[in-house]
C-alpha atoms as a PDB file:
ATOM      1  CA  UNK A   1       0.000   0.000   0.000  1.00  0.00           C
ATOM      2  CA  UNK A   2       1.110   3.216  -0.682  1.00  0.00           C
ATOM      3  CA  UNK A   3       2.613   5.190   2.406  1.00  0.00           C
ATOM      4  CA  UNK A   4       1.313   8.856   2.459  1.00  0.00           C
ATOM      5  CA  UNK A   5       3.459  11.308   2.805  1.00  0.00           C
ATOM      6  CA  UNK A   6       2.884  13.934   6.175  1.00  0.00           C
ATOM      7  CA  UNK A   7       3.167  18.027   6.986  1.00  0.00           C
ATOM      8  CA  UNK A   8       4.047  18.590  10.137  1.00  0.00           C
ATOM      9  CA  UNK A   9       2.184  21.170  11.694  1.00  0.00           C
ATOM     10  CA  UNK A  10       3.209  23.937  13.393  1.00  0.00           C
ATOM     11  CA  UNK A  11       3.100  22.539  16.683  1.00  0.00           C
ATOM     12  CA  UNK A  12       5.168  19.288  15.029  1.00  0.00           C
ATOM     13  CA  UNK A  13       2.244  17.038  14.781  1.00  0.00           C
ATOM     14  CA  UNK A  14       2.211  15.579  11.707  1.00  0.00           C
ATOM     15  CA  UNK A  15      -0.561  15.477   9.423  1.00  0.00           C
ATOM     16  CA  UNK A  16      -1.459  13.188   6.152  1.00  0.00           C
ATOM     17  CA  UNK A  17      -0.778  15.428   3.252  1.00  0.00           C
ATOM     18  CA  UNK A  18      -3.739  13.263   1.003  1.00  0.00           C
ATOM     19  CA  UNK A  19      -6.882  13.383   2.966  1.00  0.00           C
ATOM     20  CA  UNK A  20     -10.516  12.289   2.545  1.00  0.00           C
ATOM     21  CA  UNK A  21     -13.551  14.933   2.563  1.00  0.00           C
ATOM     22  CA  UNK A  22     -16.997  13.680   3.303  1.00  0.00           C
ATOM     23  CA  UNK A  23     -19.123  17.702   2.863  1.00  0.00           C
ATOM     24  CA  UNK A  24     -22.293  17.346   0.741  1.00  0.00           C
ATOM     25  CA  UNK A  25     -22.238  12.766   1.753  1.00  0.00           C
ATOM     26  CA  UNK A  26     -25.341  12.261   3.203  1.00  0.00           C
ATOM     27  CA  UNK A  27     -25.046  10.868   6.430  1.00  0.00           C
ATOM     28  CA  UNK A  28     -26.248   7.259   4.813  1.00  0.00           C
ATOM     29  CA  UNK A  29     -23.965   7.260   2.182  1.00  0.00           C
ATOM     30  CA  UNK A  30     -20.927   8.109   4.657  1.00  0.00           C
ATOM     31  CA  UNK A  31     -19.908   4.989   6.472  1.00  0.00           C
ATOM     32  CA  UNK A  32     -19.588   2.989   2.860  1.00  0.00           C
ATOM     33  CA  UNK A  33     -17.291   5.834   1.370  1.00  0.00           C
ATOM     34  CA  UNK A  34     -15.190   6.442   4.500  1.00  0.00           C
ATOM     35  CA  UNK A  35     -14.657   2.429   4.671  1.00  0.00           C
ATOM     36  CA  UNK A  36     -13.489   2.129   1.058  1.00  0.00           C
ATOM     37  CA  UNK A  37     -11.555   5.398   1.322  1.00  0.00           C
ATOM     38  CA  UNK A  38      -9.707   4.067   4.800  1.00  0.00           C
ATOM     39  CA  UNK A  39      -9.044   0.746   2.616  1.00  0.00           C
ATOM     40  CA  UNK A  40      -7.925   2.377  -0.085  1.00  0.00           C
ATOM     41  CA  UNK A  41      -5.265   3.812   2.040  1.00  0.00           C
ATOM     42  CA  UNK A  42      -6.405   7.005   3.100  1.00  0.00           C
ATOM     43  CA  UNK A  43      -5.620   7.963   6.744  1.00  0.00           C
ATOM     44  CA  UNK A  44      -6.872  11.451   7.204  1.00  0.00           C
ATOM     45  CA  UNK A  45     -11.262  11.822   7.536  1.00  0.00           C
ATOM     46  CA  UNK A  46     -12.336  15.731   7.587  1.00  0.00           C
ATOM     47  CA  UNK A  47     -15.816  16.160   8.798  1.00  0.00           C
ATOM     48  CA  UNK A  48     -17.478  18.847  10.036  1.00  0.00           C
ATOM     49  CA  UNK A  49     -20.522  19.257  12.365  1.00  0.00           C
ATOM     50  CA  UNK A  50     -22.835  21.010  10.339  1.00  0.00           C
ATOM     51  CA  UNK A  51     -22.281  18.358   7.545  1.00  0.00           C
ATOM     52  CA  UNK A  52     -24.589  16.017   9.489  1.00  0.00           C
ATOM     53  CA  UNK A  53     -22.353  13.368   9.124  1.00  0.00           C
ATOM     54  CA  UNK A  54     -19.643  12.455  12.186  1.00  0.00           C
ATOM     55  CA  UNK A  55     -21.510   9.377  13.334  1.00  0.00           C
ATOM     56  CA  UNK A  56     -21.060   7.687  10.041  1.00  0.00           C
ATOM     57  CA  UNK A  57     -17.303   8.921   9.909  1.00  0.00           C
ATOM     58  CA  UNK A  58     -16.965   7.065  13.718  1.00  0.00           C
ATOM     59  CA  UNK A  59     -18.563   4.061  12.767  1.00  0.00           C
ATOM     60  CA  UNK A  60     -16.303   3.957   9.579  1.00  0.00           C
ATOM     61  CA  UNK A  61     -13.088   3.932  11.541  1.00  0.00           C
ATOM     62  CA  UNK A  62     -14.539   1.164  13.882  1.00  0.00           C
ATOM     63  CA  UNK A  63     -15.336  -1.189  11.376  1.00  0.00           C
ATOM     64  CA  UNK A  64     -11.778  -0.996   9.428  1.00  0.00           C
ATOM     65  CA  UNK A  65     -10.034  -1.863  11.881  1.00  0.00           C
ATOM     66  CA  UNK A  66      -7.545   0.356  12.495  1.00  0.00           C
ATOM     67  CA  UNK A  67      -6.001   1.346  15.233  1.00  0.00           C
ATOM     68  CA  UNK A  68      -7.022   4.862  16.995  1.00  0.00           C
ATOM     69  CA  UNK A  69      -3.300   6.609  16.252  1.00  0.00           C
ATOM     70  CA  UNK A  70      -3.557   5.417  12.794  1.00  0.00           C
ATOM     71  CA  UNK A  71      -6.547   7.170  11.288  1.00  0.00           C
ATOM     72  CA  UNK A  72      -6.203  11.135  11.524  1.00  0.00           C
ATOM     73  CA  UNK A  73      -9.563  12.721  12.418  1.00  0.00           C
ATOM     74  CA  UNK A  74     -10.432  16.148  11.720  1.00  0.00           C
ATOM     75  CA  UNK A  75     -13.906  17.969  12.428  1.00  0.00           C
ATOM     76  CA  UNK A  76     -15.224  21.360  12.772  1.00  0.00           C
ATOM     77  CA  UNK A  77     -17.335  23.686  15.129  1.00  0.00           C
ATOM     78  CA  UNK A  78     -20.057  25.399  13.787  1.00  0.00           C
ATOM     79  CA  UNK A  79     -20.917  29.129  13.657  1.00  0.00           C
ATOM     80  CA  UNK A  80     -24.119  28.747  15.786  1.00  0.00           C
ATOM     81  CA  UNK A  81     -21.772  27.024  18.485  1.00  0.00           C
ATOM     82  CA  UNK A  82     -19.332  29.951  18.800  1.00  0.00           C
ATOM     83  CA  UNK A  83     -18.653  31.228  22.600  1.00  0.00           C
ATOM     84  CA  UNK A  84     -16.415  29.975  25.069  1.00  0.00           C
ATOM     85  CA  UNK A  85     -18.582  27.502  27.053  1.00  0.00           C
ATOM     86  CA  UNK A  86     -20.757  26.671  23.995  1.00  0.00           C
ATOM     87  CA  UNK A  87     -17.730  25.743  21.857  1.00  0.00           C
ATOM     88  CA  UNK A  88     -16.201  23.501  24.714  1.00  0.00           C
ATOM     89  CA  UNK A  89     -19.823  21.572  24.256  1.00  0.00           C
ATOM     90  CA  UNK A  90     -19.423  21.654  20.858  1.00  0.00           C
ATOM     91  CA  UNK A  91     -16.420  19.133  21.401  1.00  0.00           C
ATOM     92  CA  UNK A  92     -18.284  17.010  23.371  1.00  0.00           C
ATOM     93  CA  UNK A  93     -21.293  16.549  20.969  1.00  0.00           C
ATOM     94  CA  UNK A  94     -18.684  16.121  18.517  1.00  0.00           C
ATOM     95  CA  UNK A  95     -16.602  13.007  20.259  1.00  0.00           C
ATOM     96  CA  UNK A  96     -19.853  11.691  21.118  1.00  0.00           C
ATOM     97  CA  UNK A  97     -20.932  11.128  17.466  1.00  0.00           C
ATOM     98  CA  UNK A  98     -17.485  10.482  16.332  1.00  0.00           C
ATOM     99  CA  UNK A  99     -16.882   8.137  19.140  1.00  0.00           C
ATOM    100  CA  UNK A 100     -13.896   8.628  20.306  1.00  0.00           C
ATOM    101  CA  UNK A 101     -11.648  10.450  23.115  1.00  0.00           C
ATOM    102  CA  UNK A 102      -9.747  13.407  21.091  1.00  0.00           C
ATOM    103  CA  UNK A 103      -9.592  14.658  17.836  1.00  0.00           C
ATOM    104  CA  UNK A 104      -6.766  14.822  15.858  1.00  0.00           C
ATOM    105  CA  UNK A 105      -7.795  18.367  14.239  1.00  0.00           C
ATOM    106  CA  UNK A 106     -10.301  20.539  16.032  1.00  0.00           C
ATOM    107  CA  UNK A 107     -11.259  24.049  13.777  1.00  0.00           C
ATOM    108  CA  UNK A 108     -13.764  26.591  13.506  1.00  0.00           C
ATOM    109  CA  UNK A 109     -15.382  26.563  10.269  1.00  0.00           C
ATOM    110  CA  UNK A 110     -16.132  30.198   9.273  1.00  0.00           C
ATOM    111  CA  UNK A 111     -15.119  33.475  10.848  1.00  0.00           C
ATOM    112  CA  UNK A 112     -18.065  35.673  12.387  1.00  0.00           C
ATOM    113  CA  UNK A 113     -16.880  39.067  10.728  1.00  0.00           C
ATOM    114  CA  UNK A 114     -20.117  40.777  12.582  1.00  0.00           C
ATOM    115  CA  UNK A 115     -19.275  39.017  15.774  1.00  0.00           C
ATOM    116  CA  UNK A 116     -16.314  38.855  15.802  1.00  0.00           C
ATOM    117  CA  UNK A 117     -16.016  38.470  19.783  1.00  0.00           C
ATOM    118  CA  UNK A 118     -17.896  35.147  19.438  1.00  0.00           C
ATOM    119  CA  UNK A 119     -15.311  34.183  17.269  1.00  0.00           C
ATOM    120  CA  UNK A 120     -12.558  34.917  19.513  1.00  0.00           C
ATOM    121  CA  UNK A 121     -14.358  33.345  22.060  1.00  0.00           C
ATOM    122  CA  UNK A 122     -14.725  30.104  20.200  1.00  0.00           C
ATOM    123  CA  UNK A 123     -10.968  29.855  19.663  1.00  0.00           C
ATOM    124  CA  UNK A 124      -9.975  30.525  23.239  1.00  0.00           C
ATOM    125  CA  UNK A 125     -12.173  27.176  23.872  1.00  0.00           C
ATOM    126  CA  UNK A 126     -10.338  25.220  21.023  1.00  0.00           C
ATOM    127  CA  UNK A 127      -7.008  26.421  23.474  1.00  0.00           C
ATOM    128  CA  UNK A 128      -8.429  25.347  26.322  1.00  0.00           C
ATOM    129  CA  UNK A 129      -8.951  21.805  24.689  1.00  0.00           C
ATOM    130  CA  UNK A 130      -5.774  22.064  23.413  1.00  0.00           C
ATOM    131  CA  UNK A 131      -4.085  22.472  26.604  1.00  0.00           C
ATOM    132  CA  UNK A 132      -6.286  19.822  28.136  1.00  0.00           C
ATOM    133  CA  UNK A 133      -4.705  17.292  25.401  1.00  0.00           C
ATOM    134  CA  UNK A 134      -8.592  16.732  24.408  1.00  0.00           C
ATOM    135  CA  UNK A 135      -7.275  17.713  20.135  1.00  0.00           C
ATOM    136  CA  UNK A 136      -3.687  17.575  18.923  1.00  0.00           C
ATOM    137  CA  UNK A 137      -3.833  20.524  17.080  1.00  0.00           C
ATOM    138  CA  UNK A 138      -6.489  23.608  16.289  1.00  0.00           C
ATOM    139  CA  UNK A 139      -7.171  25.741  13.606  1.00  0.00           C
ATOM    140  CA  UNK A 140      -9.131  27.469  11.326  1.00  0.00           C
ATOM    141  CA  UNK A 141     -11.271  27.534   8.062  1.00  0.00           C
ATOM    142  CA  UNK A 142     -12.461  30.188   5.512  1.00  0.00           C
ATOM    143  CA  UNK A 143     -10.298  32.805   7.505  1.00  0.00           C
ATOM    144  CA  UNK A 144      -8.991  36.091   5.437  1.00  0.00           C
ATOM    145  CA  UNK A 145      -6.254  38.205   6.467  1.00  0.00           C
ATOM    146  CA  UNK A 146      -7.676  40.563   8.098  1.00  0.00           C
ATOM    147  CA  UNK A 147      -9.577  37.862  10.438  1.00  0.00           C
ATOM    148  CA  UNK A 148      -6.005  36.122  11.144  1.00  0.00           C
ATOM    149  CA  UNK A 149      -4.746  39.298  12.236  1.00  0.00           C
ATOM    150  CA  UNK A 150      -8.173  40.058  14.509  1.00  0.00           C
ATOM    151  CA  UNK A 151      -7.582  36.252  15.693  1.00  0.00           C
ATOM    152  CA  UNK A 152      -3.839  36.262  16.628  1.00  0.00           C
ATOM    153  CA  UNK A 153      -4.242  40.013  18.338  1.00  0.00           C
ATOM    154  CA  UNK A 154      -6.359  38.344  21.067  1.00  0.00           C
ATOM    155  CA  UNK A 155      -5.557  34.435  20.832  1.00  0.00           C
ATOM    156  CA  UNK A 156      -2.368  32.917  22.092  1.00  0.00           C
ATOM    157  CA  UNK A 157      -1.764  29.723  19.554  1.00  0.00           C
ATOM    158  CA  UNK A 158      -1.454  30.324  15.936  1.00  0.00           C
ATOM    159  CA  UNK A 159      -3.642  28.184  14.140  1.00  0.00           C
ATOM    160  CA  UNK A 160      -2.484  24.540  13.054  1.00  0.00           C
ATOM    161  CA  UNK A 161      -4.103  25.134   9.608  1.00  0.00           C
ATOM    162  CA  UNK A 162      -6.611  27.492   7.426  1.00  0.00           C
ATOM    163  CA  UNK A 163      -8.977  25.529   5.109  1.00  0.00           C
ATOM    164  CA  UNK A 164      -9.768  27.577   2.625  1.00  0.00           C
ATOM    165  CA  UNK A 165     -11.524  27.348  -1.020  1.00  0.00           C
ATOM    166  CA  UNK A 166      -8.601  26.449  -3.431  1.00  0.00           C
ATOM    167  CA  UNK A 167      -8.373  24.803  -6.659  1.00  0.00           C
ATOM    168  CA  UNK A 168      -7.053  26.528 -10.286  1.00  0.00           C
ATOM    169  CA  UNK A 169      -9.570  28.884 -10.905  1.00  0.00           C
ATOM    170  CA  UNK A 170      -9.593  30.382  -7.121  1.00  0.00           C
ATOM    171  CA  UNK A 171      -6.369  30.278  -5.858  1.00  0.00           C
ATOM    172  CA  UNK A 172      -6.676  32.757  -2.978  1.00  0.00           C
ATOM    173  CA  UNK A 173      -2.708  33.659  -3.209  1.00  0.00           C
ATOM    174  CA  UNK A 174      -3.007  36.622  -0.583  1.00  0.00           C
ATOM    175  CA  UNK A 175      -4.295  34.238   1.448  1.00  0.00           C
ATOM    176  CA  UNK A 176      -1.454  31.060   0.935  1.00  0.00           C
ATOM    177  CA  UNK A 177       1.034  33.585   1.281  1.00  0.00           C
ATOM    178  CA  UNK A 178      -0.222  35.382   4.328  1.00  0.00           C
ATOM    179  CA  UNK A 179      -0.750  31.957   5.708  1.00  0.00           C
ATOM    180  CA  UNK A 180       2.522  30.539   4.915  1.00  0.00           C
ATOM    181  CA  UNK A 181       4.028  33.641   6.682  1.00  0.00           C
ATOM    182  CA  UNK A 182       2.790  32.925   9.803  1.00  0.00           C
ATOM    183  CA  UNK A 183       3.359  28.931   9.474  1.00  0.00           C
ATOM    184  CA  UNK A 184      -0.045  27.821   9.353  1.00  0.00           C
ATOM    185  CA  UNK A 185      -0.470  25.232   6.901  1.00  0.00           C
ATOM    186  CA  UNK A 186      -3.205  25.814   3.849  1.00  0.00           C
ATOM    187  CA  UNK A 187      -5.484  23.408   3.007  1.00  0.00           C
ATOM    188  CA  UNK A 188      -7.654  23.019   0.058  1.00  0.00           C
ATOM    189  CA  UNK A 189     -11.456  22.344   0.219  1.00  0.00           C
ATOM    190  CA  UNK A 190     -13.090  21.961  -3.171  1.00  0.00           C
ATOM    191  CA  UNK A 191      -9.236  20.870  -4.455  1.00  0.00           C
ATOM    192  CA  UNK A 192     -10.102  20.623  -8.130  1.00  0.00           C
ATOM    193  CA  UNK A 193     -12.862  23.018  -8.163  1.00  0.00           C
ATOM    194  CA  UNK A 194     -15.933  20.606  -8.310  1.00  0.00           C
ATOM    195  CA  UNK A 195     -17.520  21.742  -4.746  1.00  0.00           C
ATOM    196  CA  UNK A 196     -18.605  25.032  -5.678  1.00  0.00           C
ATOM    197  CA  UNK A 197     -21.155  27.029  -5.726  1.00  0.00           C
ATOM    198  CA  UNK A 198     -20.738  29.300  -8.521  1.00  0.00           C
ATOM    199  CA  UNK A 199     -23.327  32.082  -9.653  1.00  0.00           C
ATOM    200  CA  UNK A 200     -22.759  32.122 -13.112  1.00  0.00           C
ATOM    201  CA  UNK A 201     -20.748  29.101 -14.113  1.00  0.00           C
ATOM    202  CA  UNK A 202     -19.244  30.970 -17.591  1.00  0.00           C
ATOM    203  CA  UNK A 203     -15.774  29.110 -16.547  1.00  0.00           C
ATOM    204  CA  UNK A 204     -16.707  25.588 -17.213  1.00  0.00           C
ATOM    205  CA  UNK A 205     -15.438  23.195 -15.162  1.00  0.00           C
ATOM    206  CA  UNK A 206     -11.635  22.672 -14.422  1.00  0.00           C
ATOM    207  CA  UNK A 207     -12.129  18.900 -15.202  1.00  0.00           C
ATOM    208  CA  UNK A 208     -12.563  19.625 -19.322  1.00  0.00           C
ATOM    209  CA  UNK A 209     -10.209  22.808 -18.839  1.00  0.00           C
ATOM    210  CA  UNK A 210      -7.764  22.278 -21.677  1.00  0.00           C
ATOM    211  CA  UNK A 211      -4.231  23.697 -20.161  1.00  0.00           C
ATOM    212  CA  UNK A 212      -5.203  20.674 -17.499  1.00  0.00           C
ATOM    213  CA  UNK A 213      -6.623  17.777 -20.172  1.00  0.00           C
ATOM    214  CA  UNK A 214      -3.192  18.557 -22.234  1.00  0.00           C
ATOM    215  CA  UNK A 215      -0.734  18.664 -18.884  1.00  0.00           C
ATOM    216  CA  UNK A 216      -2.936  15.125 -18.039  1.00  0.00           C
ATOM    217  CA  UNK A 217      -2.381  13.691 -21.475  1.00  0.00           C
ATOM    218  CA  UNK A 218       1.507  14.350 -21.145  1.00  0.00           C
ATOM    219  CA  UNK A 219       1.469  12.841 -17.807  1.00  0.00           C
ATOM    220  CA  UNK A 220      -0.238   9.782 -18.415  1.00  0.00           C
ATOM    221  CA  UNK A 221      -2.766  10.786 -15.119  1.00  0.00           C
ATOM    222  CA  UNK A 222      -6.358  12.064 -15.058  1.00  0.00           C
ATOM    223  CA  UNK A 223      -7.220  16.026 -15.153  1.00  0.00           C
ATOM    224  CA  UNK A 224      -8.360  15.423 -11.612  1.00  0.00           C
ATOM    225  CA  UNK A 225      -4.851  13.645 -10.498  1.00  0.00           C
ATOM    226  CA  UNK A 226      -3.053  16.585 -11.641  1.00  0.00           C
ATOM    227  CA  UNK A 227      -4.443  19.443 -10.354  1.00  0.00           C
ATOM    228  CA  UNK A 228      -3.983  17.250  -6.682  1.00  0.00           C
ATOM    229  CA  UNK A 229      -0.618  17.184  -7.887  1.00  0.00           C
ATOM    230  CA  UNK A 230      -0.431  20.786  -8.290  1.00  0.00           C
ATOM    231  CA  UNK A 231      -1.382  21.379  -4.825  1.00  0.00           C
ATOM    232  CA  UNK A 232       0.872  18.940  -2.860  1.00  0.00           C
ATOM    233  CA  UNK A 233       3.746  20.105  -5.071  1.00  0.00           C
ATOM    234  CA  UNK A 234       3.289  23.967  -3.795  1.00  0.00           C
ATOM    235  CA  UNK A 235       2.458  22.497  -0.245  1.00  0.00           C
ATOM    236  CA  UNK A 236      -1.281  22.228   0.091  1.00  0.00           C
ATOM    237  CA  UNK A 237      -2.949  19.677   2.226  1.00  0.00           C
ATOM    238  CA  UNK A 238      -5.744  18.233   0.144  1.00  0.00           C
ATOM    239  CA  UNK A 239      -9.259  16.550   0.856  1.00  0.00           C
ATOM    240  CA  UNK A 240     -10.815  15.378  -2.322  1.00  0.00           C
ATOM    241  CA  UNK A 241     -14.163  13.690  -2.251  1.00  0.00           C
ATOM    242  CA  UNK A 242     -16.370  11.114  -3.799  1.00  0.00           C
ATOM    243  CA  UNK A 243     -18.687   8.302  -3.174  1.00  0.00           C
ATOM    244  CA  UNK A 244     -17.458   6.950  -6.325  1.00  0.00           C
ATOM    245  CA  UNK A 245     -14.327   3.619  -5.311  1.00  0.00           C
ATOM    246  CA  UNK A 246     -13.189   4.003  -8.313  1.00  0.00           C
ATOM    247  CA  UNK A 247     -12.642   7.667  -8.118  1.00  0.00           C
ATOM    248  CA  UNK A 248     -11.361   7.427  -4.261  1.00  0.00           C
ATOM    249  CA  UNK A 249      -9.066   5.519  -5.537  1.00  0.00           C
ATOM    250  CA  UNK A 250      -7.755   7.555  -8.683  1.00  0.00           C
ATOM    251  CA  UNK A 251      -7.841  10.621  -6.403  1.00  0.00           C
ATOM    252  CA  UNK A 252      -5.248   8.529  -3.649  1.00  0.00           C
ATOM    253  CA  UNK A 253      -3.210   7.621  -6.802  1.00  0.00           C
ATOM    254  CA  UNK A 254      -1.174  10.884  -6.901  1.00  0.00           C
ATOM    255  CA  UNK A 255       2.322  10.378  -5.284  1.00  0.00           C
ATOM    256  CA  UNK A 256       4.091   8.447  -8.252  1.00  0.00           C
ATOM    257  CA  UNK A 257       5.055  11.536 -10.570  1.00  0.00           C
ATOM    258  CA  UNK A 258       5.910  15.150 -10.539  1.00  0.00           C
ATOM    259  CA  UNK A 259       4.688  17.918 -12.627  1.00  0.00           C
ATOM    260  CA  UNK A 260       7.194  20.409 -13.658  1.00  0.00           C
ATOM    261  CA  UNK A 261       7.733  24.087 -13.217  1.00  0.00           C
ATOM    262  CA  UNK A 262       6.214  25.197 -16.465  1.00  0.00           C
ATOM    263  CA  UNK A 263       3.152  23.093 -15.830  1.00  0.00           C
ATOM    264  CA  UNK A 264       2.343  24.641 -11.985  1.00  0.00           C
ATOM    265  CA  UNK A 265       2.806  27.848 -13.792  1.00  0.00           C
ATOM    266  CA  UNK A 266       0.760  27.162 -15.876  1.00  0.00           C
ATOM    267  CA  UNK A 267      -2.000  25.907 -13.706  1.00  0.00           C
ATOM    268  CA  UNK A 268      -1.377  28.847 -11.578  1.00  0.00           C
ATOM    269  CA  UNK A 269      -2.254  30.892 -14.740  1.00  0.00           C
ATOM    270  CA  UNK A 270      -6.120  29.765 -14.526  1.00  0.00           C
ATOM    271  CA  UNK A 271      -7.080  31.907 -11.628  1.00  0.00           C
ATOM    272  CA  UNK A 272      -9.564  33.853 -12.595  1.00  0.00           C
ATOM    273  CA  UNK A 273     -10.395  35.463  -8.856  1.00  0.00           C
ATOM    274  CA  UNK A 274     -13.940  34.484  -8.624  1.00  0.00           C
ATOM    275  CA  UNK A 275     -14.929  32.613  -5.558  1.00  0.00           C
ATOM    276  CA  UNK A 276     -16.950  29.573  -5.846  1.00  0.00           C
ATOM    277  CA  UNK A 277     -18.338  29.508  -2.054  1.00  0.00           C
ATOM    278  CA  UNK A 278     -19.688  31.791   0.051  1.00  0.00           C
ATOM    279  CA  UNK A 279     -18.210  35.037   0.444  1.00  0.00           C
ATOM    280  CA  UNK A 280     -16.465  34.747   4.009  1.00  0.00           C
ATOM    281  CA  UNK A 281     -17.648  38.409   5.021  1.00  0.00           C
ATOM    282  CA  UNK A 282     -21.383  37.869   4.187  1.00  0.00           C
ATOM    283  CA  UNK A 283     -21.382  34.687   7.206  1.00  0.00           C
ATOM    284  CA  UNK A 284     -23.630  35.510   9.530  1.00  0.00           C
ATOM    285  CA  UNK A 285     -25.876  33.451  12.112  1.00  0.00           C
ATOM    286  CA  UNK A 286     -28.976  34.780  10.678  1.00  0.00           C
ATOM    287  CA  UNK A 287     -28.042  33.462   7.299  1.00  0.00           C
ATOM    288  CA  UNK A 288     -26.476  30.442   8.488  1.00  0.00           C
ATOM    289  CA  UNK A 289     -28.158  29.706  11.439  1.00  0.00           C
ATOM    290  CA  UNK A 290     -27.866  25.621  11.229  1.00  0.00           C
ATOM    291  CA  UNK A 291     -28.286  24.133  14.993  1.00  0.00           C
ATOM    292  CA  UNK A 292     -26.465  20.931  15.976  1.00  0.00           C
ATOM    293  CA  UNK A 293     -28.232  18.528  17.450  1.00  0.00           C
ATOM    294  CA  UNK A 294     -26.732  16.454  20.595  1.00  0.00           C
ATOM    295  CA  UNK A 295     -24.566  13.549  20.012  1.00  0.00           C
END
């Protein structure tokens, strides 16, 4: 089986650099496409609360198998669970469902821009459990600059990681860089573009883009293997999804060549600055006012 290769995080926990993303599986469909993903080879399960969808991500890493240490478990706290007491709950639903002690990856999964001191109060939780040795490492998701610096003003660990939209039509570099500055690792949700939410759609899809097809052709991989490449190569973590085996598996199959300079230029070349998913400053509990139930 192929060994994946690791980033170690900023707090030298290291971290799968191939993961497996189950947003948008319904919570029926989860358990079957975490099982063949986990016997595939993948070691690294992102969930989130407000995906609806832990339980089936717990029961998936029972029944492989595996031990505890060897399957990488990441999750996330949602908006309508910010504030310091409600957050540490949060954690608690969230290993209930999940079944298990501590989580490998705990992260918020959207600033509050309007509220911003529910935010901060969130974070100061994920410390606490942090300190308490209840998650290896925190972190955030869908964080701009300008919230990283509102963040680290009033926080006292640097996030692990920022998950952020990325793929080659949105590649957020003032983000990546500002990121990379401060040593928090990026990584990619919607990876090659196909979770999106776009409001016009004139750019086609990055799967029949033809800069990728011809870079695919010349590498003997599929459209969808090479812009994974593209991200590990420039340091991304990655979390590619499908209920598809067949495509789990052709998405794990990415560590046996290298693209070359010219061709992550010119992949980095497709940008065109439009954002697929929501824009971060326009999150709001009002909008996005999704409760999570108990565990």
């Amino acid at each position: 089986m192929t060994s994946i290769p690791t980033f170690t995080l900023n707090n030298a926990v290291d971290m799968p650099a191939l993961g497996f993303g189950v947003y948008q599986t319904p919570p029926e469909e989860t358990r079957a496409a975490v099982e063949t993903a986990l016997e595939t080879g993948y070691r690294h399960i992102d969930t989130a609360a407000v995906y609806g969808n832990e339980r089936g991500v717990g029961e998936a890493i029972r029944r492989s198998g595996l031990p505890r240490d060897d399957v990488f478990i990441e999750t996330k706290v949602w908006i309508t669970d910010y504030g310091y007491d409600t957050t540490l709950h949060a954690f608690e639903k969230a290993v209930g469902k999940l079944g298990v002690d501590t989580i490998d990856l705990l992260i918020l999964h959207q600033a509050l821009p309007g509220e911003f001191d529910r935010t901060i109060a969130a974070y100061k939780a994920l410390e606490r459990l942090y300190t308490d040795g209840k998650v290896r490492a925190i972190g955030v998701s869908n964080f701009m600059p300008n919230h990283l610096d509102q963040l680290l003003a009033e926080t006292e660990v640097v996030p692990a990681v920022n998950q952020i939209e990325v793929h080659p039509y949105f590649r957020q570099s003032d983000v990546l860089d500002i990121d990379g500055q401060l040593g928090i690792l990026n990584q990619a949700w919607s990876p090659i573009g196909g979770i999106t939410f776009y409001r016009d759609g004139s750019h086609g899809s990055t799967l029949q883009d033809p800069v990728i097809g011809e870079i695919a052709t010349a590498q003997g991989k599929s459209p969808a293997q090479v812009m994974l490449r593209w991200h590990l190569q420039q340091g991304r973590q990655v979390i590619p999804k499908s209920v598809t085996p067949s495509r789990i598996a052709e998405n794990f199959d990415v560590f046996d060549f290298e693209l070359t300079d010219e061709q992550l230029a010119a992949i980095d070349a497709l940008d065109t600055g439009t954002r697929g998913g929501p824009e971060p400053e326009d999150i709001t509990r009002d909008k996005y006012g999704i409760e999570i139930p108990e565990a």
